[in-house]
Every structure is written in structure tokens, then in C-alpha cells.
C-alpha atoms as a PDB file:
ATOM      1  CA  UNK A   1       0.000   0.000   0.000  1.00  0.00           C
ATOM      2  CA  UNK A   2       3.033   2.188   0.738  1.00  0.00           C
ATOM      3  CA  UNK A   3       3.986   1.745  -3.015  1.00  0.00           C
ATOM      4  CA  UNK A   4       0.723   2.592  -4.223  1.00  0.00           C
ATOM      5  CA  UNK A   5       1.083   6.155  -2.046  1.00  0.00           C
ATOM      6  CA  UNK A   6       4.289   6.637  -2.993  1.00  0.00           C
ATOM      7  CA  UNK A   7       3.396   6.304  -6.462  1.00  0.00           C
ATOM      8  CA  UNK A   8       0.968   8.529  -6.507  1.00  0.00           C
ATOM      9  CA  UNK A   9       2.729  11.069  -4.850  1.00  0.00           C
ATOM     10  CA  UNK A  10       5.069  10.707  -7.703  1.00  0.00           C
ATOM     11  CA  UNK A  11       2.332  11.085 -10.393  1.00  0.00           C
ATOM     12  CA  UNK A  12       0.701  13.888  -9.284  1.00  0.00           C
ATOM     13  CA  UNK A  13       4.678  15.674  -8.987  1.00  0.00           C
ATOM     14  CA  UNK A  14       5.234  14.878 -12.358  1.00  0.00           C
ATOM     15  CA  UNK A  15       2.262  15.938 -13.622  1.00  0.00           C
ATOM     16  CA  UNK A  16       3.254  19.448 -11.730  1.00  0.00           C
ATOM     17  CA  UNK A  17       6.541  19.503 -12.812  1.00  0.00           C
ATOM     18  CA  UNK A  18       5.831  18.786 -16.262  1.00  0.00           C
ATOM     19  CA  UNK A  19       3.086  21.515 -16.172  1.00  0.00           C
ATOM     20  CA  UNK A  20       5.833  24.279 -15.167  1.00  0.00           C
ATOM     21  CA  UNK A  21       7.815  23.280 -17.808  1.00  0.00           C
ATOM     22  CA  UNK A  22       5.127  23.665 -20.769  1.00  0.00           C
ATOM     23  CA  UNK A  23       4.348  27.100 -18.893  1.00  0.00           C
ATOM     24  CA  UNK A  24       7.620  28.344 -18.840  1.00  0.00           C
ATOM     25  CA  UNK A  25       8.948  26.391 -22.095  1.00  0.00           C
ATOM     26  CA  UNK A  26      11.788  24.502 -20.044  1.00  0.00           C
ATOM     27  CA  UNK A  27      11.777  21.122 -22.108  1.00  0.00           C
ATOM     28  CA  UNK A  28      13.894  19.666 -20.037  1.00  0.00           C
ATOM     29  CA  UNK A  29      11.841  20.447 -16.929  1.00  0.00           C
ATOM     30  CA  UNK A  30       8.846  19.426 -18.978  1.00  0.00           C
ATOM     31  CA  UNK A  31      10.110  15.865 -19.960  1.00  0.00           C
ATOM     32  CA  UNK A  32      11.332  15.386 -15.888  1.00  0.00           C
ATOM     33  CA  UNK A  33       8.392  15.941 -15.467  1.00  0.00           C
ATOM     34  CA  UNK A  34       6.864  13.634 -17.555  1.00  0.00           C
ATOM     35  CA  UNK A  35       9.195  10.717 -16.728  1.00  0.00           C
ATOM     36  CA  UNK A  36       8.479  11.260 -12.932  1.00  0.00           C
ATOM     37  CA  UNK A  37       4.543  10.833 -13.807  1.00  0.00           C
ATOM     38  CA  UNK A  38       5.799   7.794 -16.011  1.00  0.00           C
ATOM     39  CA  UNK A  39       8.148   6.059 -13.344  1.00  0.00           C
ATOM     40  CA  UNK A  40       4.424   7.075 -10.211  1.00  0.00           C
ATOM     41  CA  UNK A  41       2.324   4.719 -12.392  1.00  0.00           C
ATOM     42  CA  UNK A  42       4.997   2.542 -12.708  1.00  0.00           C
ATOM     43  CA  UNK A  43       5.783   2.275  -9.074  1.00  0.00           C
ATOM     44  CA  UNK A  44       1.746   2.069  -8.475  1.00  0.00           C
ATOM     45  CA  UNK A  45       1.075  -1.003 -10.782  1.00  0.00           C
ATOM     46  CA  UNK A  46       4.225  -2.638  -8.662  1.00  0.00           C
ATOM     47  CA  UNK A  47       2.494  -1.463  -5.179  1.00  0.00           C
ATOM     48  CA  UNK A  48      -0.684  -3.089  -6.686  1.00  0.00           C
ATOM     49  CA  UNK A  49       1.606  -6.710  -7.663  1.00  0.00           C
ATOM     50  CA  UNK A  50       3.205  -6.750  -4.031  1.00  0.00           C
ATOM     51  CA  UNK A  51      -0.293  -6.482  -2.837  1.00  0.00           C
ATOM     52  CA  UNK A  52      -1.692  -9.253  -4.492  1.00  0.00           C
ATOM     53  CA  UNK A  53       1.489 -11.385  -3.808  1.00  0.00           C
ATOM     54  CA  UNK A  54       0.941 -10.210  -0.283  1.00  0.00           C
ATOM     55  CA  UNK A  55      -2.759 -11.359  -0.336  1.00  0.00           C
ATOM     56  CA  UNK A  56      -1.858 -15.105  -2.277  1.00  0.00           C
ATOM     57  CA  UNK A  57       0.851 -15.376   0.263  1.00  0.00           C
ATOM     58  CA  UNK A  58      -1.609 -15.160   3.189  1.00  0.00           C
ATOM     59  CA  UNK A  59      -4.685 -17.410   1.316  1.00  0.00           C
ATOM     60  CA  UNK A  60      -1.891 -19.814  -0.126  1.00  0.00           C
ATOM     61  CA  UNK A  61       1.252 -19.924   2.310  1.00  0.00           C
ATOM     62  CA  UNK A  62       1.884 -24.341   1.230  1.00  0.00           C
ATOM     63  CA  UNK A  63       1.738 -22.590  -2.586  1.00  0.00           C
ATOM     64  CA  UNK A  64       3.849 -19.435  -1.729  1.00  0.00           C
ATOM     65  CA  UNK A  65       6.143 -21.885  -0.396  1.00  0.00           C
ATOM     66  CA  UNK A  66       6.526 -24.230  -3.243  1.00  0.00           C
ATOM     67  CA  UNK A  67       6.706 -21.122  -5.513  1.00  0.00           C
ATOM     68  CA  UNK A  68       9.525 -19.809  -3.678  1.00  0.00           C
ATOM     69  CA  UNK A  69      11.583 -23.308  -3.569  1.00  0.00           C
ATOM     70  CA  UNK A  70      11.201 -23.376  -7.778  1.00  0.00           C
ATOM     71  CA  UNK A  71      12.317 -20.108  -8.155  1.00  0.00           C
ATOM     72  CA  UNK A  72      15.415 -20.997  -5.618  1.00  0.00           C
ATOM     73  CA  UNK A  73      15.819 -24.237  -7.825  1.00  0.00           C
ATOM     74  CA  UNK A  74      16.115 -22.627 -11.100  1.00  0.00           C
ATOM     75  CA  UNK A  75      18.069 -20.414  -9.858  1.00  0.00           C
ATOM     76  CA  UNK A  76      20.781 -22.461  -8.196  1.00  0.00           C
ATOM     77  CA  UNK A  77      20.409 -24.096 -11.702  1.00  0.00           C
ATOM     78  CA  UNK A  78      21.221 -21.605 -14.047  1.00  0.00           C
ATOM     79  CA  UNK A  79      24.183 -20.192 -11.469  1.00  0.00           C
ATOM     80  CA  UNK A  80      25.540 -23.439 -11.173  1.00  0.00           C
ATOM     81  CA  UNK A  81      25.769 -23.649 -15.513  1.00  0.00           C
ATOM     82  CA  UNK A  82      28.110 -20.458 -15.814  1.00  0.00           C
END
């Protein structure tokens, strides 16, 4: 949920930012602006996939589990390779 804020916090920034720069024809401030908006719904789509990981964790912890030891597996798999 913390993501989600933060996220938000960043869009609405941008969105600010990039604003100032169209009104005072500062490009570069402009596209800050619009790659801070860009990288708040990025960070709010990730809040909203920790959530739901968050959520399967708690309904599914034998499955969270399992998940977790294949990931570990392949892992150790492809290290071991190189």
C-alpha cells in the first residue's frame, strides 16, 4: 500500500513539474516531469503486484512456499551452468 502512495505522490509531482515546464517552455523540466509521472504509475502497478502477492501469500502460504523453492531451484540451476 506504501507503493501505491508513494506512487501517486510521484504522479501527481510529475504531472506538476511537467506543467511548469510547458508554462515556462523549459523542455527539459517538462520531460522530468513527464518521466516522474511515467516512473508514479509505474511504481503504483508494482504497489498493486506486491499487494496481491501479499494477499496469495496469506490465502496460499503451502503454494507461496513451493513457488519460492522453484524459483530458488532454477536459480541455483542456471548459477551453477556459468
Amino acid at each position: 500500500m506504501l507503493e501505491q502512495a508513494q506512487g501517486t505522490v510521484n504522479e501527481i509531482a510529475g504531472k506538476v513539474q511537467g506543467a511548469f515546464g510547458r508554462a515556462t517552455n523549459d523542455t527539459a523540466t517538462h520531460l522530468e516531469g513527464q518521466a516522474r509521472e511515467t516512473m508514479g504509475k509505474a511504481q503504483q502497478v508494482y504497489g498493486d503486484a506486491l499487494d496481491h502477492v501479499r494477499e496469495s501469500a496469506v490465502k496460499n502460504p503451502l503454494g507461496t512456499i513451493a513457488v519460492a523453492a522453484g524459483v530458488g531451484l532454477l536459480v541455483g540451476l542456471l548459477c551453477s551452468r556459468r
